[in-house]
Protein backbone atom coordinates (compact mmCIF):
# COMPACT_ATOMS: atom_id res chain seq x y z
CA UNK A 1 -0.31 -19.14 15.89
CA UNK A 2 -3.22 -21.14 14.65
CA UNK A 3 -3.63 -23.23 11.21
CA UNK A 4 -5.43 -21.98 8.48
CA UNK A 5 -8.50 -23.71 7.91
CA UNK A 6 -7.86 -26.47 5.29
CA UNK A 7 -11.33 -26.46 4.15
CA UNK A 8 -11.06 -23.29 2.69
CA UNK A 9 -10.94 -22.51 -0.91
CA UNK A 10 -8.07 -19.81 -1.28
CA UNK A 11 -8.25 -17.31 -4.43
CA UNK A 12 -5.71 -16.94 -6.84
CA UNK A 13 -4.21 -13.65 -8.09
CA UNK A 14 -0.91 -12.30 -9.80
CA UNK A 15 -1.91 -8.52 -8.79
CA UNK A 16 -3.32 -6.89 -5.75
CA UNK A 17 -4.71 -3.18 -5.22
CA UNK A 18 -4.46 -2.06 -1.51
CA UNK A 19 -7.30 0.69 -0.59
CA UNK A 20 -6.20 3.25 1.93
CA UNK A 21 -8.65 3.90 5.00
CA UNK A 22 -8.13 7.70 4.78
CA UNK A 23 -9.45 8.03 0.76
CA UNK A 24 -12.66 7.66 -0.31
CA UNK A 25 -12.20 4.36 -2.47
CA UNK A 26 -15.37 2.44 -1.13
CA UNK A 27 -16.73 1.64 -3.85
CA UNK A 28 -13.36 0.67 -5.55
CA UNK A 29 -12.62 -0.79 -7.39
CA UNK A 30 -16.49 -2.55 -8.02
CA UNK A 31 -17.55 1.09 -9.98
CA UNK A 32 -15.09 0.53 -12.49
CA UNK A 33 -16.37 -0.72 -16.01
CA UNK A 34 -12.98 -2.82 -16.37
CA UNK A 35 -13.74 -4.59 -13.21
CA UNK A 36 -16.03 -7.77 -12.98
CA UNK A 37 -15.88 -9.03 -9.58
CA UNK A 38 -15.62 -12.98 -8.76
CA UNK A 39 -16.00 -13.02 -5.00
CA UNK A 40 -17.11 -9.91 -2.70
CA UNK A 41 -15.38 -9.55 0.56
CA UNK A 42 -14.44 -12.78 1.95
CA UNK A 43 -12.69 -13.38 5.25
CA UNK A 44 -10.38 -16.13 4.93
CA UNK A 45 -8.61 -18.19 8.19
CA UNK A 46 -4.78 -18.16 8.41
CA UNK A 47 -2.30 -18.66 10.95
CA UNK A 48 -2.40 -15.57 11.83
CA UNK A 49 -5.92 -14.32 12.19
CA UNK A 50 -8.60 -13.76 9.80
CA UNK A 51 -7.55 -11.34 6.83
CA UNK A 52 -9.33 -7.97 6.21
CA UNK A 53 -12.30 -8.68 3.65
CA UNK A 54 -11.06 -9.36 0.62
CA UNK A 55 -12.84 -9.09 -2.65
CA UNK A 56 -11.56 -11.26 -5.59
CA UNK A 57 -11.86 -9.70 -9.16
CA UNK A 58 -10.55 -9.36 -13.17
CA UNK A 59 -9.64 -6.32 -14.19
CA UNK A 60 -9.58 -6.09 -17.95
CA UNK A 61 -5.91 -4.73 -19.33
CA UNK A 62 -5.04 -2.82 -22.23
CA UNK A 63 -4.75 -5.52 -24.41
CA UNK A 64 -8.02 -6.91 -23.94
CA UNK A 65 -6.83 -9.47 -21.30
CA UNK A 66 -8.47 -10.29 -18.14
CA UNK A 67 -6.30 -10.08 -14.78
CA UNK A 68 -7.00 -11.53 -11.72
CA UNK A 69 -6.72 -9.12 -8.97
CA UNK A 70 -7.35 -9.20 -5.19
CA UNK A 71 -8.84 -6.14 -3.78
CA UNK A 72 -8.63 -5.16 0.06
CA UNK A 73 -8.37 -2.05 2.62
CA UNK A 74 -6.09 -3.79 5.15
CA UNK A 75 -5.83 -0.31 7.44
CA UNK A 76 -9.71 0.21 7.60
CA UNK A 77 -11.21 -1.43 10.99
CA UNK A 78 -14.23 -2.97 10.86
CA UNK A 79 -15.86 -6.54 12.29
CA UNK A 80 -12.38 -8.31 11.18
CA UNK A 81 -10.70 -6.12 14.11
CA UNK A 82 -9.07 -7.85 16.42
CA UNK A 83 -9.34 -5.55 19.45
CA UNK A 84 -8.79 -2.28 18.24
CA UNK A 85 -6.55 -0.22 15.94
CA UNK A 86 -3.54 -1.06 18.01
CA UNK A 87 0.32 -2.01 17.10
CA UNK A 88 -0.04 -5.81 18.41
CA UNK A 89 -3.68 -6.25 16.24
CA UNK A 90 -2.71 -4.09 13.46
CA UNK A 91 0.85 -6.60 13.10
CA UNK A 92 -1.35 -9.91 13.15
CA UNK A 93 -3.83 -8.45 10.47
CA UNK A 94 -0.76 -7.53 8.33
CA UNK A 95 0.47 -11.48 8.49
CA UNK A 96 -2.78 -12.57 7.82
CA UNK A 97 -3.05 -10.62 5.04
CA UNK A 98 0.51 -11.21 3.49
CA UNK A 99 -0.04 -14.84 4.10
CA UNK A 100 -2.95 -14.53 2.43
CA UNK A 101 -1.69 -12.88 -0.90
CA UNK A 102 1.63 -15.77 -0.60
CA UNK A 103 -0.66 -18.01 -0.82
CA UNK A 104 -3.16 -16.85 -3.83
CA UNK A 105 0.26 -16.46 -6.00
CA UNK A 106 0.70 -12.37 -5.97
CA UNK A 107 3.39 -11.17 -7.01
CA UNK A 108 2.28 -7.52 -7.69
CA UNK A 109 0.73 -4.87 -5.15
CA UNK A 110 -0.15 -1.36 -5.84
CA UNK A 111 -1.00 0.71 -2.93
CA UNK A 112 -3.46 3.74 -2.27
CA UNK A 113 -3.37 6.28 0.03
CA UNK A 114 -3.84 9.80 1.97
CA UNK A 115 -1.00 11.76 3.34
CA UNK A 116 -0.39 14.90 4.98
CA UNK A 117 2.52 16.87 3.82
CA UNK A 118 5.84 17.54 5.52
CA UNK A 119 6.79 20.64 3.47
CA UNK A 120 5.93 23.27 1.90
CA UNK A 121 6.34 22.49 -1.44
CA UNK A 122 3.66 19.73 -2.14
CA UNK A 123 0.57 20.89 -1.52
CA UNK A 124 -3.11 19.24 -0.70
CA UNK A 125 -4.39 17.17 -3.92
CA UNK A 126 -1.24 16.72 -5.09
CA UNK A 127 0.24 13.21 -6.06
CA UNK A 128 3.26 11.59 -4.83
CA UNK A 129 5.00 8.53 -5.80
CA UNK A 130 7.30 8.16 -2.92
CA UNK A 131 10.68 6.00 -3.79
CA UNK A 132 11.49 5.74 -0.13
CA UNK A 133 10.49 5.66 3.46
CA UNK A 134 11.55 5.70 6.88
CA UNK A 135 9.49 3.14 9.31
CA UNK A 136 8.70 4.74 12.64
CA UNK A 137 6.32 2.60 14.07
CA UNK A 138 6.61 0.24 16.43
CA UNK A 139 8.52 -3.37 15.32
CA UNK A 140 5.49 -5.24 15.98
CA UNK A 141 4.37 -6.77 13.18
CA UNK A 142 7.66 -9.53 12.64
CA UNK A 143 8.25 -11.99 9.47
CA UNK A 144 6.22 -14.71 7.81
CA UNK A 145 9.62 -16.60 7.78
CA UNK A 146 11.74 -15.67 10.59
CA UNK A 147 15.28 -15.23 9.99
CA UNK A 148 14.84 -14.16 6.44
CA UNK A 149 17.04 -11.44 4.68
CA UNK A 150 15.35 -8.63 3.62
CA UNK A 151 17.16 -5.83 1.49
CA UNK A 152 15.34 -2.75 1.66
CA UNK A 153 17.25 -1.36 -1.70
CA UNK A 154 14.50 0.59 -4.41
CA UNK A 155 12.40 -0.22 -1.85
CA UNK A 156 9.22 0.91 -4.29
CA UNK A 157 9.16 -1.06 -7.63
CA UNK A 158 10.73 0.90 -10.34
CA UNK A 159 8.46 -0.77 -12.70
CA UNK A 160 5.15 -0.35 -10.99
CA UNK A 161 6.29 3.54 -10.07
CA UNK A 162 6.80 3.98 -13.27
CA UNK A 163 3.41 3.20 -14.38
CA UNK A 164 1.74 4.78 -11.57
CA UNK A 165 3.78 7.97 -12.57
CA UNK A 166 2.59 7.44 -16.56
CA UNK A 167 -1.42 7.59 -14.95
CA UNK A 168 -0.76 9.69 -12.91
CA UNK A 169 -0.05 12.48 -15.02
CA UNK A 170 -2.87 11.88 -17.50
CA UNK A 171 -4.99 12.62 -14.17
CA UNK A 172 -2.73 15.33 -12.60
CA UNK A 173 -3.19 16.72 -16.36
CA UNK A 174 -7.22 16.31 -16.19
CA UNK A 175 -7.52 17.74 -12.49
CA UNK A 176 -5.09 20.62 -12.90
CA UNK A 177 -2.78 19.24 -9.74
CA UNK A 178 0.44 18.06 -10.08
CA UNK A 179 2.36 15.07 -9.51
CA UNK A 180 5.63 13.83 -8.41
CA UNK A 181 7.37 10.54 -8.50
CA UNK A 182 10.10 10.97 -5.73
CA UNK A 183 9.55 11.57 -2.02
CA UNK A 184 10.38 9.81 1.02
CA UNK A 185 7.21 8.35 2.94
CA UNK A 186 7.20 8.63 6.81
CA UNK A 187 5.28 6.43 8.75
CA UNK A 188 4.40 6.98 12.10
CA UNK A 189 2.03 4.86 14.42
CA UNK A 190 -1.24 6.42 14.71
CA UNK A 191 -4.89 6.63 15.89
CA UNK A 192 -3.99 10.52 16.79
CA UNK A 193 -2.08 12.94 14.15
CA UNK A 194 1.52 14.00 15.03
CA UNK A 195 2.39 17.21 17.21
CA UNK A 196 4.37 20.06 15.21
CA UNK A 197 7.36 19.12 17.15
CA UNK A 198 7.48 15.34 15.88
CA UNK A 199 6.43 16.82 12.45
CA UNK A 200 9.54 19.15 12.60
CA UNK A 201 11.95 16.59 13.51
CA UNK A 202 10.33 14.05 10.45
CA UNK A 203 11.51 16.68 8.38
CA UNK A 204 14.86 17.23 9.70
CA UNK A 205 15.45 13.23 9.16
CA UNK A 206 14.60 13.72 5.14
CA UNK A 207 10.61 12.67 5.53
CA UNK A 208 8.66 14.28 2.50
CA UNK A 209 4.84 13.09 3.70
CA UNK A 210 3.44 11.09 6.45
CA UNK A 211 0.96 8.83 7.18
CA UNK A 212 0.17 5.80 9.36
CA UNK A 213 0.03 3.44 6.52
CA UNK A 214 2.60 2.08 3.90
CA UNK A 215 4.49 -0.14 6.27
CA UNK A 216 4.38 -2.97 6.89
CA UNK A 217 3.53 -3.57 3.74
CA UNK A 218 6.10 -2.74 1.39
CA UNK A 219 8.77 -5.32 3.27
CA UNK A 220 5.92 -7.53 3.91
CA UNK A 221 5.67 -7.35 -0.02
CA UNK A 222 9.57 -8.19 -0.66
CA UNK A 223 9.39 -10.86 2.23
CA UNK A 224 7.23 -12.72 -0.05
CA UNK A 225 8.41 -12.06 -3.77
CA UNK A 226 5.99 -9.38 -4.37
CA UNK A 227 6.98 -5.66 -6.30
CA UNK A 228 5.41 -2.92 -4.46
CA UNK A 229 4.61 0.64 -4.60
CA UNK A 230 2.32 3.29 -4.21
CA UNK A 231 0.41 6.37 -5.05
CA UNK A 232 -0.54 9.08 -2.61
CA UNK A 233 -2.79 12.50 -2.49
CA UNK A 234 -1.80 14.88 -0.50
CA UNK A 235 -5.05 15.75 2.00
CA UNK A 236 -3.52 18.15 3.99
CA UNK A 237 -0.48 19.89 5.42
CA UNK A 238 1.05 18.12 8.75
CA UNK A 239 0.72 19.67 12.36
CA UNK A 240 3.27 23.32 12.66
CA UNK A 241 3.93 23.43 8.47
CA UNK A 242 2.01 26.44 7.75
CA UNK A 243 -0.07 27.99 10.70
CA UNK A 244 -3.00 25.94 10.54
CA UNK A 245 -4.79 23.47 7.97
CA UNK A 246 -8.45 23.55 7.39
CA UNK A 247 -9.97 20.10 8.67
CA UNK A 248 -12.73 20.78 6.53
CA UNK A 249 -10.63 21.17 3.22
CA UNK A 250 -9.00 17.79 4.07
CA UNK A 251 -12.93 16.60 3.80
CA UNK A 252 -13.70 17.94 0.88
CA UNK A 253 -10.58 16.89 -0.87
CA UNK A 254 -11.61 13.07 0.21
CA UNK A 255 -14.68 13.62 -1.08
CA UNK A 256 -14.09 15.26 -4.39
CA UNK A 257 -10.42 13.60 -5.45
CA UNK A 258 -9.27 10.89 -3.73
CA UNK A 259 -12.37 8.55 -4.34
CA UNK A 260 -10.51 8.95 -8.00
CA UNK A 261 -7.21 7.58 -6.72
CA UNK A 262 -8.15 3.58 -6.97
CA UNK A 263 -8.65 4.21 -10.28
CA UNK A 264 -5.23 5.92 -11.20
CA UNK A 265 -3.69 2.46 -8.98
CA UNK A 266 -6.36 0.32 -11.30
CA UNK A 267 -5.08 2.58 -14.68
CA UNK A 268 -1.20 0.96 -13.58
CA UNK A 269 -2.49 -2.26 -12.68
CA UNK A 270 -4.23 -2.23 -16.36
CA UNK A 271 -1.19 -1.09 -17.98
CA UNK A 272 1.78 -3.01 -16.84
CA UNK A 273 3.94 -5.33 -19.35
CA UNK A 274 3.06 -9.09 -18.22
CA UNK A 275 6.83 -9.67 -17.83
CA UNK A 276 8.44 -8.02 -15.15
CA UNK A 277 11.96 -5.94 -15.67
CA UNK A 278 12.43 -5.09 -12.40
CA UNK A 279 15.10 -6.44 -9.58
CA UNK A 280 13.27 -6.39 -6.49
CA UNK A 281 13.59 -10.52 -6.53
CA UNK A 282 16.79 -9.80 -6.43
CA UNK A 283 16.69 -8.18 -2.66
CA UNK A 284 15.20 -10.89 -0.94
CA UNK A 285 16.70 -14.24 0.09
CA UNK A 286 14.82 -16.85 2.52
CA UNK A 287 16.57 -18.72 5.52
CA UNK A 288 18.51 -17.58 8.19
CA UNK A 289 21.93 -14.87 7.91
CA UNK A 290 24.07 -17.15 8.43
CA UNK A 291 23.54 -19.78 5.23
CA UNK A 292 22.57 -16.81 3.50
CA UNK A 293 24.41 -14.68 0.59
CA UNK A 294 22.85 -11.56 0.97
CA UNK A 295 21.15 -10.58 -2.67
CA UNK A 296 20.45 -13.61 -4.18
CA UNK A 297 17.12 -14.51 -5.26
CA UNK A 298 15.30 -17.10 -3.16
């Protein structure tokens, strides 16, 4: 571990948006009218690496009142890689970037992303608000404070869900898809897509959709005090659930949909209450399991 740089200038930021490598959010969320941006892509020093770029903005809310938000794609490898898109690399780029956001003050993260469906019954450009996951990648990435208890209950915030599910129907409603705010989010470890036989047994375990992005994330969120969630379109069907899936359909439904996605996670960002209702502060306590009562709020 190395020290952050104390020359530095760290931003500051209640909310964050997290941009998903496999949608076409590049130019999120700087297209946006609401958006005026501060800072463009900057790579700051921790102790853990340098983060992904991150690029510091306000997003205007519904009441007329600027927020500051921090803006990154923290699965999308580019010059900040730090030798590949591997389980030991990806884990330090995930503490740098959590370490990161502790430090600017967030304390709420909406997500982005692509996923391929499990089952039958969601189908590509469809949106899902998953409200629970199974982790099935490698344990590489560990904790910002070792030690620390980490409750995994309502893993997703129910508050930010439920404002991703309000926009999200307004643009299921406008697109003539559909949308769904309960499904449980399989991660697997990627660069290559899953064989029909791993897909199969995803399914058997209760997994809904899959992708190789969501965790670490959303316990990387709790670990620090931050609500999480996220909002997913479906790009395709997984390996061996219907005969074959069109590669070239999961193109065009990046190009044509999922560029809109950032701003359905921007729409929830916009429109959350200032005060939080939620308990997910509630499911994390700091210090080691033995001088700690599991469920109270560091």
């Amino acid at each position: 571990m190395t020290p952050a740089d104390p020359g530095q200038a760290f931003p500051t930021a209640e909310y964050a948006l997290l941009g998903g490598s496999g949608t076409g959010t590049e130019g999120s969320p700087e297209g946006d009218q609401r958006i005026t941006v501060r800072e463009r892509e900057q790579v700051f020093k921790t102790p853990y690496g340098p983060t992904p770029p991150i690029t510091s903005c306000l997003l205007m809310d519904e009441a007329g009142v600027a927020r500051s938000v921090l803006f990154t794609r923290p699965h999308e490898m580019g010059e900040w890689d730090l030798g590949g898109r591997t389980a030991a690399a990806r884990g330090h780029q995930s503490l740098a970037l959590f370490w990161l956001l502790r430090e600017a003050g967030v304390r709420r993260i909406v997500a982005e992303a692509g996923v391929a469906s499990i089952t039958q019954h969601f189908h590509p450009r469809d949106l899902i608000i998953p409200h629970d996951f199974i982790d099935f990648t490698p344990q590489y990435c560990g904790q910002l404070v070792p030690g620390s208890v980490i409750s995994m209950r309502e893993p997703f915030c129910p508050d930010l869900r439920d404002a991703l599910w309000q926009r999200s129907r307004r643009f299921a409603a406008d697109k003539a898809t559909r949308v769904f705010n309960r499904a449980v989010h399989a991660t697997v470890e990627g660069p290559r897509f899953e064989t029909a036989a791993e897909v199969a047994a995803l399914a058997r375990l209760g997994g809904d959709v899959i992708s190789q992005t969501v965790t670490p994330e959303v316990y990387l969120a709790r670990e620090i005090g931050a609500c999480f969630a996220t909002v997913e379109m479906v790009l395709n069907y997984a390996e061996g659930v219907r005969p074959e899936w069109d590669f070239d359909l999961l193109r065009a439904i990046v190009r044509e949909g999922a560029e809109e996605l950032g701003g359905v996670a921007l729409d929830a960002l916009a429109a959350l209450p200032a005060e939080a209702t939620c308990s997910c502060a509630h499911h994390r306590q700091v210090g080691p399991v033995r001088s700690a009562a599991v469920g109270e709020p560091a």
